[in-house]
C-alpha atoms as a PDB file:
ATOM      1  CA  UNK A   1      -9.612  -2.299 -32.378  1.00  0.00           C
ATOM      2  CA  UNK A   2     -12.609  -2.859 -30.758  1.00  0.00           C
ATOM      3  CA  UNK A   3     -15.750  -3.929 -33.052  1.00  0.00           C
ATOM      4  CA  UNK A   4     -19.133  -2.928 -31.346  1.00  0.00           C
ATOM      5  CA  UNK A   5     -21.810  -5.974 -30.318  1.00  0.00           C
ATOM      6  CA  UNK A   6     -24.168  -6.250 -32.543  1.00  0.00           C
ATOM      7  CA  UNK A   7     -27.462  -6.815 -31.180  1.00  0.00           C
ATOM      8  CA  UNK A   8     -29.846  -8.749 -32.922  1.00  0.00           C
ATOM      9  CA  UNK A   9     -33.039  -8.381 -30.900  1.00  0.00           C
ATOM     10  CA  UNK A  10     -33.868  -4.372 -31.183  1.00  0.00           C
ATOM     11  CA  UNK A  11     -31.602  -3.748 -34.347  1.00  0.00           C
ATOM     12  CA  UNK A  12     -28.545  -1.862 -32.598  1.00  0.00           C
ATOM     13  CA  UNK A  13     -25.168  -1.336 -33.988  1.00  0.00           C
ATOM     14  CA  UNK A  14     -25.348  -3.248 -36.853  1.00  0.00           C
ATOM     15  CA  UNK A  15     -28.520  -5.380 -36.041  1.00  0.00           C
ATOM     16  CA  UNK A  16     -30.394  -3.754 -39.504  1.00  0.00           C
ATOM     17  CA  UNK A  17     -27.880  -4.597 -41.393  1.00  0.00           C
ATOM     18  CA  UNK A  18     -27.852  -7.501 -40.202  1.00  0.00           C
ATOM     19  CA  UNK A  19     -31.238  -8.279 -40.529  1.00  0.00           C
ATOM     20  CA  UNK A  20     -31.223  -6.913 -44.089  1.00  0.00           C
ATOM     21  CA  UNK A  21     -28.358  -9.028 -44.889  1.00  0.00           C
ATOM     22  CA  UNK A  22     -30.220 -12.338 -43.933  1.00  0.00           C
ATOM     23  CA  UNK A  23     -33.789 -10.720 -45.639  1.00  0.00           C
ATOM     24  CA  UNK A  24     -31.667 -10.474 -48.982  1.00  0.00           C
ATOM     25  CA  UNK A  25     -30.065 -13.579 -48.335  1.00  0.00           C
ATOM     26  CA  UNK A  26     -33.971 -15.231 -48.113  1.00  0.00           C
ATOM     27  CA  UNK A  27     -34.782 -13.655 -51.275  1.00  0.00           C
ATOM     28  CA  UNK A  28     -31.659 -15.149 -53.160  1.00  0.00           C
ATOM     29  CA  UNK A  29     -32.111 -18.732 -51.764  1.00  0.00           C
ATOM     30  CA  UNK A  30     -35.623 -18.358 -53.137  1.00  0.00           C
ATOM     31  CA  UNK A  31     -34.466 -17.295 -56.621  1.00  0.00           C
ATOM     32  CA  UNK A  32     -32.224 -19.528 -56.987  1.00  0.00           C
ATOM     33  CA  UNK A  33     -34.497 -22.394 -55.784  1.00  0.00           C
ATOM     34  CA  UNK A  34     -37.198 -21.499 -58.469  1.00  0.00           C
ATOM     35  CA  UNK A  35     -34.521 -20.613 -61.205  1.00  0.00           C
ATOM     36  CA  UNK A  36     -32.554 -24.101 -60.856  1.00  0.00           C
ATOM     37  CA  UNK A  37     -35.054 -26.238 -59.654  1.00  0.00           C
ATOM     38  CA  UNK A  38     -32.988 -27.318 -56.715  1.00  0.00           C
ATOM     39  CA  UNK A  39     -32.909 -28.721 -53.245  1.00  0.00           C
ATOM     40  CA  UNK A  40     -32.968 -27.925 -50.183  1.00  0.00           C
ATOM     41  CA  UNK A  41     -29.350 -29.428 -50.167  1.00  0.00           C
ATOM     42  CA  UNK A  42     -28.542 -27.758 -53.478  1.00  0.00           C
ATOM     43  CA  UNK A  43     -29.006 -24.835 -52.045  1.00  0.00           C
ATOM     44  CA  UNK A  44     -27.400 -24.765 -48.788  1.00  0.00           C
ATOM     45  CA  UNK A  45     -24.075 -26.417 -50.111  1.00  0.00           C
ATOM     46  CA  UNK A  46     -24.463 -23.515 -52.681  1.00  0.00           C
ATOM     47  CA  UNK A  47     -25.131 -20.235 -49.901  1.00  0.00           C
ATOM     48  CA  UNK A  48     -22.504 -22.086 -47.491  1.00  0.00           C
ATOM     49  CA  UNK A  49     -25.424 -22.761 -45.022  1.00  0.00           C
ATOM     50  CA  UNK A  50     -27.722 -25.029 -43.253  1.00  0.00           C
ATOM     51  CA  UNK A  51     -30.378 -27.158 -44.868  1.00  0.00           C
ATOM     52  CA  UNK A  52     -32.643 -26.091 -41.976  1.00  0.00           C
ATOM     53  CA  UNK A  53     -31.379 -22.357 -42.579  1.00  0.00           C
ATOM     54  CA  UNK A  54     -32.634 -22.689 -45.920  1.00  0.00           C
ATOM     55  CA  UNK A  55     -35.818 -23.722 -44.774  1.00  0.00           C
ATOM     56  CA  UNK A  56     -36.154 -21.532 -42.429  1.00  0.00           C
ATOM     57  CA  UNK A  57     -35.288 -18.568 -44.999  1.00  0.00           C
ATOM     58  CA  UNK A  58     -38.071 -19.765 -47.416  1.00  0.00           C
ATOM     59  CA  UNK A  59     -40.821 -20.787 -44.776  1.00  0.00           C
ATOM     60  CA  UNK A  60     -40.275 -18.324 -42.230  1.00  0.00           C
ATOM     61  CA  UNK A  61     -38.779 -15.032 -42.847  1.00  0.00           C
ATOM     62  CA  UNK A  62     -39.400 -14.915 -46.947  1.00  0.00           C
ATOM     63  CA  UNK A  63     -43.086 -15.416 -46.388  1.00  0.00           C
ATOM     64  CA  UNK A  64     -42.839 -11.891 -44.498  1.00  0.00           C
ATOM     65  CA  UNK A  65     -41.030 -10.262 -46.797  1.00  0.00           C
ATOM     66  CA  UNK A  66     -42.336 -11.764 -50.470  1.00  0.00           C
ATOM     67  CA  UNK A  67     -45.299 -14.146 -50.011  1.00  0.00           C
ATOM     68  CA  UNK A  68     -46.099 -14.719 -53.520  1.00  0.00           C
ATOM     69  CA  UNK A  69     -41.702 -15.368 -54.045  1.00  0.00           C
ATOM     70  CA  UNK A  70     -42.227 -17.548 -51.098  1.00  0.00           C
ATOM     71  CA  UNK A  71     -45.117 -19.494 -52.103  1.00  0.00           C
ATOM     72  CA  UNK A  72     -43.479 -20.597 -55.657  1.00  0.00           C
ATOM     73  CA  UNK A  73     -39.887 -21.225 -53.524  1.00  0.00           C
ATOM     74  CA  UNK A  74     -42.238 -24.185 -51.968  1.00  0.00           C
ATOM     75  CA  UNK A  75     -44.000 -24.936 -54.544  1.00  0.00           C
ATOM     76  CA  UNK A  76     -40.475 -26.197 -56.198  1.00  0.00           C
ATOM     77  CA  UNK A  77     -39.390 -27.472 -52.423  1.00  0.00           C
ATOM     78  CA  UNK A  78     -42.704 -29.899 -52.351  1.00  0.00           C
ATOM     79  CA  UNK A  79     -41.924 -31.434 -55.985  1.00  0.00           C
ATOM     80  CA  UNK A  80     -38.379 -32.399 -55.075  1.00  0.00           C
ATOM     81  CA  UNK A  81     -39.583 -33.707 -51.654  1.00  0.00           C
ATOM     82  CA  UNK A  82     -42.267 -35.806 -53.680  1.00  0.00           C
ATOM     83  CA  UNK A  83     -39.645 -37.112 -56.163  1.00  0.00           C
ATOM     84  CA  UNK A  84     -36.661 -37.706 -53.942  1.00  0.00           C
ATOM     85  CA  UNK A  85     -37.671 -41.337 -53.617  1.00  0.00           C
ATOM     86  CA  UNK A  86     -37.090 -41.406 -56.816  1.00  0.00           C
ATOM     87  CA  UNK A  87     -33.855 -39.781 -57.175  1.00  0.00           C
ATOM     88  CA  UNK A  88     -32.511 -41.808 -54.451  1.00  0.00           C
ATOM     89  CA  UNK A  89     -33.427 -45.253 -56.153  1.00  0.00           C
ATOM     90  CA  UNK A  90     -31.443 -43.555 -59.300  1.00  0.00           C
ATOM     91  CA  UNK A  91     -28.613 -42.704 -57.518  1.00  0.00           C
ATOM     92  CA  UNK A  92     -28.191 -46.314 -55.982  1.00  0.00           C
ATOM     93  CA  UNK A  93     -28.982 -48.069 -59.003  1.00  0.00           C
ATOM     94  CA  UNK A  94     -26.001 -45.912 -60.943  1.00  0.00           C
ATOM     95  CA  UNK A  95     -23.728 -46.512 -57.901  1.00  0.00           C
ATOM     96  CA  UNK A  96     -24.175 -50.619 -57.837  1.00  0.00           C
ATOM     97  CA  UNK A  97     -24.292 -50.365 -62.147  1.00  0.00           C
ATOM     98  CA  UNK A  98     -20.838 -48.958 -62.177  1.00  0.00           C
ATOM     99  CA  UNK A  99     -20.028 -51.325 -59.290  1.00  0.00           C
ATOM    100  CA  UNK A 100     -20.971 -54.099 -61.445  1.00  0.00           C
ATOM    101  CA  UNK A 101     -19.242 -52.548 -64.936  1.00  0.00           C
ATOM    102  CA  UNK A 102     -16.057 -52.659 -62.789  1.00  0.00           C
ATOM    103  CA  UNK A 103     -16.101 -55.636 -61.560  1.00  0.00           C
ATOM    104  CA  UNK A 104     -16.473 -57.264 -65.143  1.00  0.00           C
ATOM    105  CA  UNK A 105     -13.350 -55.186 -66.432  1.00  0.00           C
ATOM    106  CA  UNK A 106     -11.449 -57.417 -63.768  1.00  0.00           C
END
């Protein structure tokens, strides 16, 4: 069976729905960004994409279709940029702590 081309720059056979696919897809990332608090890399692990796909959905293409959903998505994207300095020290201090507890059970 042949399945028709679907053309994403003037919205033929299939292009709106694909463009509406990837418009609801914005508004979910966004949702769930602002509902969990998470990261960019939350988030794409969760959706199955790309951490610059995700950015792209809430920068880009959400800001056209919800501004005000777009503006809070970043508004939780800029804290965990801020903090991940911070989460990253956390994350290495836990990894050589438990390091260091096994070590001593030796």
């Amino acid at each position: 069976m042949h399945m028709p081309h679907i053309n994403k720059t003037n919205g033929t056979q299939g292009g709106l729905a694909l463009k509406a696919y990837i418009e609801e897809r914005a508004i979910e990332v966004a949702n769930f960004i602002i509902n969990s608090n998470a990261t960019v890399r939350e988030t794409a692990k969760r959706f199955g994409i790309s951490k610059s796909t995700v950015h792209k959905d809430v920068t880009e293409r959400l800001v056209k279709i919800n501004p005000k959903l777009a503006l809070e998505a970043r508004k939780v994207l800029e804290v965990n940029k801020s903090e991940r300095h911070i989460r990253g020290g956390l994350a290495t201090k836990e990894k050589y702590m438990t390091a260091m507890h096994s070590v001593k059970k030796r």
